[in-house]
PDB file of N, CA and C in Angstrom:
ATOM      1  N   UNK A   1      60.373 117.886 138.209  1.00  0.00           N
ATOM      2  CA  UNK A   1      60.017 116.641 137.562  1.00  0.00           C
ATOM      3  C   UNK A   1      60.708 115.451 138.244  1.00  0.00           C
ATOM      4  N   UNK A   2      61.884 115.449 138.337  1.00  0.00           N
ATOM      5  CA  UNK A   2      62.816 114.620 139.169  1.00  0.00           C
ATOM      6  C   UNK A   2      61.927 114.301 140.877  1.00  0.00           C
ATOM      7  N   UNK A   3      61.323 114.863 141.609  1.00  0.00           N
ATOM      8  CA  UNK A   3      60.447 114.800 142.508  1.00  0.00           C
ATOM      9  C   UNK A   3      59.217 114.218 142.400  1.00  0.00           C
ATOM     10  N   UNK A   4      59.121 114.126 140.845  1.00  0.00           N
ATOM     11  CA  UNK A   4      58.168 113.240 140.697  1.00  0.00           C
ATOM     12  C   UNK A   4      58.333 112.051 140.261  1.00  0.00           C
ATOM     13  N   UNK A   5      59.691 111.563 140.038  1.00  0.00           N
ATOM     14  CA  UNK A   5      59.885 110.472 139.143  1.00  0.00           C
ATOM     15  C   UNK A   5      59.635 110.482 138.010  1.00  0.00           C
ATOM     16  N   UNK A   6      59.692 111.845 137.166  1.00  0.00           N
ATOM     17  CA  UNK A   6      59.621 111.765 135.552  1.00  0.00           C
ATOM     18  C   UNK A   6      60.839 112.617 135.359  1.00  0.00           C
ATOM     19  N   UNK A   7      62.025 112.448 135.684  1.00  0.00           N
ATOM     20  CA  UNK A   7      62.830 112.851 134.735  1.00  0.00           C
ATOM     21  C   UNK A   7      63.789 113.132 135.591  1.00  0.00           C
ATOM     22  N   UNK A   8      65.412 112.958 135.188  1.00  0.00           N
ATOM     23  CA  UNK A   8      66.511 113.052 135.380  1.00  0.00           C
ATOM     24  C   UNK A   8      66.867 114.056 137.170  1.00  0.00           C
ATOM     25  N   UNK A   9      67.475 114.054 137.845  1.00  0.00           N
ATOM     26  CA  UNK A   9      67.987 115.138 139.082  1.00  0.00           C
ATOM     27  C   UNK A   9      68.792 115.759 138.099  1.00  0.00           C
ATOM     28  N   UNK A  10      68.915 117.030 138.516  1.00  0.00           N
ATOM     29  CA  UNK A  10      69.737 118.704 137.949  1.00  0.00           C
ATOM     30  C   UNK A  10      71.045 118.403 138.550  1.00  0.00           C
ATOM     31  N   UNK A  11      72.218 118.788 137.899  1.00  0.00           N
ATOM     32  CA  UNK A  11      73.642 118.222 138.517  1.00  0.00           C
ATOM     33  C   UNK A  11      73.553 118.802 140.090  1.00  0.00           C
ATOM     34  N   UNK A  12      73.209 119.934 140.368  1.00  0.00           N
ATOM     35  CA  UNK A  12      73.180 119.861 141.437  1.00  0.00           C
ATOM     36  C   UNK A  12      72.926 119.915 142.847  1.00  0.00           C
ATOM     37  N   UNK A  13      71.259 118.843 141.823  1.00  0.00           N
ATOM     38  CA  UNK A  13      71.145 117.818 143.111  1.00  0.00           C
ATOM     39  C   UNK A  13      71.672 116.390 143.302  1.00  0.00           C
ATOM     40  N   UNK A  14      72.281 115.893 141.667  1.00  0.00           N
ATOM     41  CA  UNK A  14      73.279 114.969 142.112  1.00  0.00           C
ATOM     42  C   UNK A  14      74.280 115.128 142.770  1.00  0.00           C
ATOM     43  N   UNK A  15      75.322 116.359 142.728  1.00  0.00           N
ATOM     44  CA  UNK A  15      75.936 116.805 143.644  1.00  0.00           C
ATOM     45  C   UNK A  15      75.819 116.960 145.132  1.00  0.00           C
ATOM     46  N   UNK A  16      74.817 117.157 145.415  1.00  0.00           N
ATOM     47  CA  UNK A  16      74.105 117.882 146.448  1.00  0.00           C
ATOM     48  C   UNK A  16      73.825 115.422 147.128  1.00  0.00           C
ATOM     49  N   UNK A  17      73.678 115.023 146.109  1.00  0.00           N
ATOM     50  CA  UNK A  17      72.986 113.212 147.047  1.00  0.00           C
ATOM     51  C   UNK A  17      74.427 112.745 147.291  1.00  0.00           C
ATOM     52  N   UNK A  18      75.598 113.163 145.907  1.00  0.00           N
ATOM     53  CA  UNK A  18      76.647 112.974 146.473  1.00  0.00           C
ATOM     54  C   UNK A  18      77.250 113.045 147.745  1.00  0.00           C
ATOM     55  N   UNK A  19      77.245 114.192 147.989  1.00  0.00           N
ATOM     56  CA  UNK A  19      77.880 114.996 148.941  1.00  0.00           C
ATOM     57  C   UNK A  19      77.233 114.405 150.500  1.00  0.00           C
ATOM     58  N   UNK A  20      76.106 114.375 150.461  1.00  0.00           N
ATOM     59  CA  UNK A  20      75.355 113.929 151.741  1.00  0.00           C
ATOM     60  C   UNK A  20      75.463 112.177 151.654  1.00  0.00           C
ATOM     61  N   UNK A  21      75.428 111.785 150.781  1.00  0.00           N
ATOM     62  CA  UNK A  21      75.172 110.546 150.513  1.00  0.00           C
ATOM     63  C   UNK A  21      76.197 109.652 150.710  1.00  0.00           C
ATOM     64  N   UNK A  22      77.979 109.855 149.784  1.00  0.00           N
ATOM     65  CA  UNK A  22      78.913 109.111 150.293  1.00  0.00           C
ATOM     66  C   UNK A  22      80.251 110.235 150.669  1.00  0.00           C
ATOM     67  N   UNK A  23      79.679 111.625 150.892  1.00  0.00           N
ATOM     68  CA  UNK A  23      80.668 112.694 151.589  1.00  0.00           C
ATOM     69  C   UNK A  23      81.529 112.917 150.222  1.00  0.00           C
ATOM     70  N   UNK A  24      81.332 113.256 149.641  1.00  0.00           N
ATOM     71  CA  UNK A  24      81.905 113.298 148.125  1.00  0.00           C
ATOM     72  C   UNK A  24      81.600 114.774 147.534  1.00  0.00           C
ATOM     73  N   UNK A  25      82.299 115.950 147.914  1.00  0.00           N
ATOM     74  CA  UNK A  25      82.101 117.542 147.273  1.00  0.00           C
ATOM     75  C   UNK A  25      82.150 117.261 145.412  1.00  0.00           C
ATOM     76  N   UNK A  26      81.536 118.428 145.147  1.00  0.00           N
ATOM     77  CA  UNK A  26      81.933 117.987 143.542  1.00  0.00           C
ATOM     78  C   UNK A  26      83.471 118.432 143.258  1.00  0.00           C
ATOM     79  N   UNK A  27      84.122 119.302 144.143  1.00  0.00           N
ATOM     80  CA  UNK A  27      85.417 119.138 143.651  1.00  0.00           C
ATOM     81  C   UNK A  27      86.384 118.800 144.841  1.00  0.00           C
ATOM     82  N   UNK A  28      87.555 118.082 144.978  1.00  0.00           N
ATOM     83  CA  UNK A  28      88.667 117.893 145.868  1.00  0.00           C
ATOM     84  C   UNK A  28      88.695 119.126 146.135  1.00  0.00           C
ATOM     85  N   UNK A  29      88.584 118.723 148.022  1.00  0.00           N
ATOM     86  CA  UNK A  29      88.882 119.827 149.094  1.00  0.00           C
ATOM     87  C   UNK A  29      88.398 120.344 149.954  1.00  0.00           C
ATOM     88  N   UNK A  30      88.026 121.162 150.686  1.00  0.00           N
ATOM     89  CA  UNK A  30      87.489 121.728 151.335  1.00  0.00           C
ATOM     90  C   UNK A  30      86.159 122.418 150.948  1.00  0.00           C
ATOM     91  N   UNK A  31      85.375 122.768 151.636  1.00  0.00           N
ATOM     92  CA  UNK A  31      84.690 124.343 151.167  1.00  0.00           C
ATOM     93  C   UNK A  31      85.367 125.522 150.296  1.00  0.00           C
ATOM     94  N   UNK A  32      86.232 125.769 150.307  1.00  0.00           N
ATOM     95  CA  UNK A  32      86.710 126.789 149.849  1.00  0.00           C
ATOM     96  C   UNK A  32      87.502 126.437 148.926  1.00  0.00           C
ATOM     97  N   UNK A  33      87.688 125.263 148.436  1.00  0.00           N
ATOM     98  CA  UNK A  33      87.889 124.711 147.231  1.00  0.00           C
ATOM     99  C   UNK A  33      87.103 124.605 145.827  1.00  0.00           C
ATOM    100  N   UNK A  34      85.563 124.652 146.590  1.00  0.00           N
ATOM    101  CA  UNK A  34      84.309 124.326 145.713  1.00  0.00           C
ATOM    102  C   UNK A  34      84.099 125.570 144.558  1.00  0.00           C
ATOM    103  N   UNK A  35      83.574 125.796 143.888  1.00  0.00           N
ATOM    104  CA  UNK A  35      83.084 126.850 143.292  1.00  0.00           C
ATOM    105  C   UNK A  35      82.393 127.853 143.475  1.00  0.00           C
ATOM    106  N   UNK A  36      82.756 129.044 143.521  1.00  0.00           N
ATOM    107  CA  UNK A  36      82.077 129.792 144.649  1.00  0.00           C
ATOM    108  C   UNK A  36      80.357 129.590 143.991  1.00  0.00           C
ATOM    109  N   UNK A  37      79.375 129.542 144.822  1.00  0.00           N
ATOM    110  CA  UNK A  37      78.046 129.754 144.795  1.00  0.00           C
ATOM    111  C   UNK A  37      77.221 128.194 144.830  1.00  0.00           C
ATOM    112  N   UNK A  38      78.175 127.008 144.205  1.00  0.00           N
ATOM    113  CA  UNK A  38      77.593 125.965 144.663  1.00  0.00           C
ATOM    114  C   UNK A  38      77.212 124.898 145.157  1.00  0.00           C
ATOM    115  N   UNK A  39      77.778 125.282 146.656  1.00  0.00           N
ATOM    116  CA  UNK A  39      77.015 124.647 147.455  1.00  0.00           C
ATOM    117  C   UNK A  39      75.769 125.302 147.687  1.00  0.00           C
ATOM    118  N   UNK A  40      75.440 126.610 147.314  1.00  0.00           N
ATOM    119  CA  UNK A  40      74.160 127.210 148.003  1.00  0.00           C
ATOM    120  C   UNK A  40      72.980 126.803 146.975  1.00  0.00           C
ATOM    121  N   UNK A  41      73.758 126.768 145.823  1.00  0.00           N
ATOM    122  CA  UNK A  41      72.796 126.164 144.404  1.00  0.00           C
ATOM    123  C   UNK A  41      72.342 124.547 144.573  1.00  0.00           C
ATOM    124  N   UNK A  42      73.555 123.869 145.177  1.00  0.00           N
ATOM    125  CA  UNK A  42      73.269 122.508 145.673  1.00  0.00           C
ATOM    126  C   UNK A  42      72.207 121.977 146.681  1.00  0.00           C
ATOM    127  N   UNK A  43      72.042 123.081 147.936  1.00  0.00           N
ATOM    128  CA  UNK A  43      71.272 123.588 149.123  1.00  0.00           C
ATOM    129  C   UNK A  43      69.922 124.080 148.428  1.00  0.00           C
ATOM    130  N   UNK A  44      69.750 125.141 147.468  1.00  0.00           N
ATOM    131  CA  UNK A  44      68.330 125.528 147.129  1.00  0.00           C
ATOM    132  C   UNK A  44      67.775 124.358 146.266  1.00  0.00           C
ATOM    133  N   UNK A  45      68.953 123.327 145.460  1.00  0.00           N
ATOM    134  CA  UNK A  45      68.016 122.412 144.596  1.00  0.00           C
ATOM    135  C   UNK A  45      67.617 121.341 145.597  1.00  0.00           C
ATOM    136  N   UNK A  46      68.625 121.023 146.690  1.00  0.00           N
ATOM    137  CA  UNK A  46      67.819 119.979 147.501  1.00  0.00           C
ATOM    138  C   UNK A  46      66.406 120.855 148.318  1.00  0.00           C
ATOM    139  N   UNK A  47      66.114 121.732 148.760  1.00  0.00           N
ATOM    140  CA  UNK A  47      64.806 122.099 149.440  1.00  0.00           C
ATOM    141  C   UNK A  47      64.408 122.324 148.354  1.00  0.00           C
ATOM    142  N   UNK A  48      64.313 122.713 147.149  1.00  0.00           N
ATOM    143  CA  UNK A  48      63.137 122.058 146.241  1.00  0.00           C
ATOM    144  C   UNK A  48      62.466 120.880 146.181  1.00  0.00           C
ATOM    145  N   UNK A  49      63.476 120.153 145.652  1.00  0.00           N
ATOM    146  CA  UNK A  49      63.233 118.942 145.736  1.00  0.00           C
ATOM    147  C   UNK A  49      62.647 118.109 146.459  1.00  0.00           C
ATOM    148  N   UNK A  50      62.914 118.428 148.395  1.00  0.00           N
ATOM    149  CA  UNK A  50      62.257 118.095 149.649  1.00  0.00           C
ATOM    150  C   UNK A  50      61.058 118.840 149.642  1.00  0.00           C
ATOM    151  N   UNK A  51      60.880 119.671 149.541  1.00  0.00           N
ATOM    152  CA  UNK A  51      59.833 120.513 149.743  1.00  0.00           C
ATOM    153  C   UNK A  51      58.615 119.634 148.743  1.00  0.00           C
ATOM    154  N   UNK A  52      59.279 119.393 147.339  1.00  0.00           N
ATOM    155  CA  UNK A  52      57.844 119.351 146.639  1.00  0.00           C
ATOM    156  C   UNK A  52      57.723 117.938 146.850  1.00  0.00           C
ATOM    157  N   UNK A  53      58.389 117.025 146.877  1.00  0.00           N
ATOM    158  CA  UNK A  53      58.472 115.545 146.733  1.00  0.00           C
ATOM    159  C   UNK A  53      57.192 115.426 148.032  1.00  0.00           C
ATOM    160  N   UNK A  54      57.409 116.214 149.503  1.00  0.00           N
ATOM    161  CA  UNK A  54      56.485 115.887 150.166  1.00  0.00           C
ATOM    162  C   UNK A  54      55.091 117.023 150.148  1.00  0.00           C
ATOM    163  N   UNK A  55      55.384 117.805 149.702  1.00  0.00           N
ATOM    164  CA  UNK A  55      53.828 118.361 148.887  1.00  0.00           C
ATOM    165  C   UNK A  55      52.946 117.463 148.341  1.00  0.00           C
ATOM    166  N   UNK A  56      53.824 116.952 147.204  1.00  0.00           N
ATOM    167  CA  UNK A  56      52.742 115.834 146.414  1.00  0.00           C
ATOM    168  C   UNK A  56      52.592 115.003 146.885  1.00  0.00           C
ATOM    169  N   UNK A  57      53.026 113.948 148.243  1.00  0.00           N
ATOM    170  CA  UNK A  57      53.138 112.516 148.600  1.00  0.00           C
ATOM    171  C   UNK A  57      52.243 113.230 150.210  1.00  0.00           C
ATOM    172  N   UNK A  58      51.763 114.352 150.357  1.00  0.00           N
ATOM    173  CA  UNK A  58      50.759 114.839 151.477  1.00  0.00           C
ATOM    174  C   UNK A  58      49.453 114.644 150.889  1.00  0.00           C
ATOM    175  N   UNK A  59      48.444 113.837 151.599  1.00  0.00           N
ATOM    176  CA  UNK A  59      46.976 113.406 151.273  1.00  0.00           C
ATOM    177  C   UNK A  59      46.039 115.207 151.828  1.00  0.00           C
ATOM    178  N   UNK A  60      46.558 115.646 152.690  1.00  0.00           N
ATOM    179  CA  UNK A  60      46.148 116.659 153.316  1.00  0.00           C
ATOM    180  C   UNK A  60      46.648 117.919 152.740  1.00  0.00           C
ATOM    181  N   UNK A  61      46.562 118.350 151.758  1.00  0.00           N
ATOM    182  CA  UNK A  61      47.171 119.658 150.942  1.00  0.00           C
ATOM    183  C   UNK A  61      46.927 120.972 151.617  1.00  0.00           C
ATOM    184  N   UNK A  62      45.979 121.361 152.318  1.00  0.00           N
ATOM    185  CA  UNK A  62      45.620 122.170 153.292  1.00  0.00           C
ATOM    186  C   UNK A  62      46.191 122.093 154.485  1.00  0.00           C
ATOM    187  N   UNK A  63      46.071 120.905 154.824  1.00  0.00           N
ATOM    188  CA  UNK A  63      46.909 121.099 156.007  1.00  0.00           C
ATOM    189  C   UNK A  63      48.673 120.958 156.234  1.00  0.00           C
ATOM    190  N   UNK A  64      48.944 120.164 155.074  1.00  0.00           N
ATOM    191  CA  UNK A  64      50.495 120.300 154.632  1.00  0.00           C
ATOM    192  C   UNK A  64      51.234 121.541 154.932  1.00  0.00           C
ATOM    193  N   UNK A  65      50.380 122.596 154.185  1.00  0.00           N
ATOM    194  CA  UNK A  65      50.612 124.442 153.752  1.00  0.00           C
ATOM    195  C   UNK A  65      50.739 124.620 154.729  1.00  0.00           C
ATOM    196  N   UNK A  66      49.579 124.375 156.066  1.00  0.00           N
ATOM    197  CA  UNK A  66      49.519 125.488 157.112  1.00  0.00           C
ATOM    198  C   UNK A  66      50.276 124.633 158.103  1.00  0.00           C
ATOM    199  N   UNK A  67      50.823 123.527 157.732  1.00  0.00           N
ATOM    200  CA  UNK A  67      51.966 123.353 158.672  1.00  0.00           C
ATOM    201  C   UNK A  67      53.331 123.491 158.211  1.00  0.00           C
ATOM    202  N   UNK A  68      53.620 123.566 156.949  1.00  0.00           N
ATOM    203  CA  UNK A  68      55.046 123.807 156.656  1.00  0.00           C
ATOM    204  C   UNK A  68      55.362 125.178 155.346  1.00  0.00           C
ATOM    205  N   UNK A  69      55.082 126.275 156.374  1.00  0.00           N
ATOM    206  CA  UNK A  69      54.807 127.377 155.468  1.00  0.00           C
ATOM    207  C   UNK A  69      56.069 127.983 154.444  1.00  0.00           C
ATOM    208  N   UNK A  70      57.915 127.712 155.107  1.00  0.00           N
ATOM    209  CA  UNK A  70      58.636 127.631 154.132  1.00  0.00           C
ATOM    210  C   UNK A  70      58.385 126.546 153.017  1.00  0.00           C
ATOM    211  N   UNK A  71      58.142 125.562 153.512  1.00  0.00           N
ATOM    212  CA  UNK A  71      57.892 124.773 152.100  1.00  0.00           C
ATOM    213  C   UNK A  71      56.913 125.064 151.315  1.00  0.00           C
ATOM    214  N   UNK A  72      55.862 125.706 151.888  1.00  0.00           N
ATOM    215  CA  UNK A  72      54.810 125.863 150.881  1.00  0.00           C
ATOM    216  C   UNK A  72      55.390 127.055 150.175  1.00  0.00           C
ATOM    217  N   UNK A  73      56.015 127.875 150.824  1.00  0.00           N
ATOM    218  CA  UNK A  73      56.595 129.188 149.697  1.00  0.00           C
ATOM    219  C   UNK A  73      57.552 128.560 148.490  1.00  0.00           C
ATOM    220  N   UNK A  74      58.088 127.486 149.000  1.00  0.00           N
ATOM    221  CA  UNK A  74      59.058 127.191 147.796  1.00  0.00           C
ATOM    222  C   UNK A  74      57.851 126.224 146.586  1.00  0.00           C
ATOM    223  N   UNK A  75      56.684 125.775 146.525  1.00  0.00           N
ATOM    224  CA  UNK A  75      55.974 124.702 146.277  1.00  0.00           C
ATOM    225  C   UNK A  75      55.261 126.027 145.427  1.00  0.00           C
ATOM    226  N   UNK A  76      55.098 126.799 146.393  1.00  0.00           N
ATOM    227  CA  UNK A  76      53.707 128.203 145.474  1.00  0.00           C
ATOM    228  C   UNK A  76      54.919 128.412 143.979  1.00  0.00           C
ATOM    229  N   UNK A  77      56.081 128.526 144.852  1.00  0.00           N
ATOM    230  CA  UNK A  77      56.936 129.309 143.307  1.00  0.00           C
ATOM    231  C   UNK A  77      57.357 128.366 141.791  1.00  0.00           C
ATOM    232  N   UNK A  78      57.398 126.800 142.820  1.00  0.00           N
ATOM    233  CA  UNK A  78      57.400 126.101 141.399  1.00  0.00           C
ATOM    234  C   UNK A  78      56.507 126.156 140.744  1.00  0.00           C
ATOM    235  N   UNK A  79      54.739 125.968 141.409  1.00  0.00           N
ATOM    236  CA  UNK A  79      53.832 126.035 140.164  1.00  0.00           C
ATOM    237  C   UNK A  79      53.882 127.477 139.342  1.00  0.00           C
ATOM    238  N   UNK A  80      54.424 128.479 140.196  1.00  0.00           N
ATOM    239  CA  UNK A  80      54.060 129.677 139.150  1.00  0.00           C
ATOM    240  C   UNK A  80      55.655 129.280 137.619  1.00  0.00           C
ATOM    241  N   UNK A  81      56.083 128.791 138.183  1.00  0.00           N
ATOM    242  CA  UNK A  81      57.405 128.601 137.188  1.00  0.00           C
ATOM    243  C   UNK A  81      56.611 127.335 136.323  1.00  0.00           C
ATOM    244  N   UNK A  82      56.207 126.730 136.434  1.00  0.00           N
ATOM    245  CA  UNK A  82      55.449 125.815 135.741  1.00  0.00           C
ATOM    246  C   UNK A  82      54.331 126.534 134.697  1.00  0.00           C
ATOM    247  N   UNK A  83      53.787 127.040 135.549  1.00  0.00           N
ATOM    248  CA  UNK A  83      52.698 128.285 134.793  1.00  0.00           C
ATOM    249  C   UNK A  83      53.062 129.083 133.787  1.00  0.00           C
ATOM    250  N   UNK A  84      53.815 129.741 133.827  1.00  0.00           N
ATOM    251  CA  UNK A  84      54.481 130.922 133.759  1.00  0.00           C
ATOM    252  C   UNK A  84      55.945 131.065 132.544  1.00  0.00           C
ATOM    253  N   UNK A  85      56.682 129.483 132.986  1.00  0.00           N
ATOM    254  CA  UNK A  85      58.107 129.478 131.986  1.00  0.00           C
ATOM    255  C   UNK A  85      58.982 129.945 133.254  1.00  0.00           C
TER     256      UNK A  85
END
């Protein structure tokens, strides 16, 4: 929803705009300071997020897919999560 402009970013992909944005981890320190698992949780919510933001903002939906086939795998799984619960 956040990719679409209806509703709030998930902490962490605020984490995740932080971090890229003004170099700001969610916790003081290093990598190995962080919590174990999220940066990778931070990493899968931003390629969501990239992935679908330019799914929907592609005029060419066919040809989007058959040119960016990881993204389209992550794009197939949100609608089934949409579908689905």
């Amino acid at each position: 929803m956040c990719a679409e402009g209806e509703g709030p970013p998930p902490p962490e992909l605020v984490a995740y705009f932080n971090l890229t944005q003004y170099r700001i981890p969610p916790r003081t320190g290093g990598q190995e300071m962080q919590v174990a698992g999220s940066l990778e949780r931070m990493t899968a919510a931003a390629n969501v997020y990239y992935a679908w933001k330019d799914f929907i903002g592609s005029s060419h939906k066919v040809k989007w897919q058959s040119e960016n086939p990881d993204s389209w795998k992550i794009c197939k799984r949100v609608m089934e999560l949409r579908e689905n619960g």
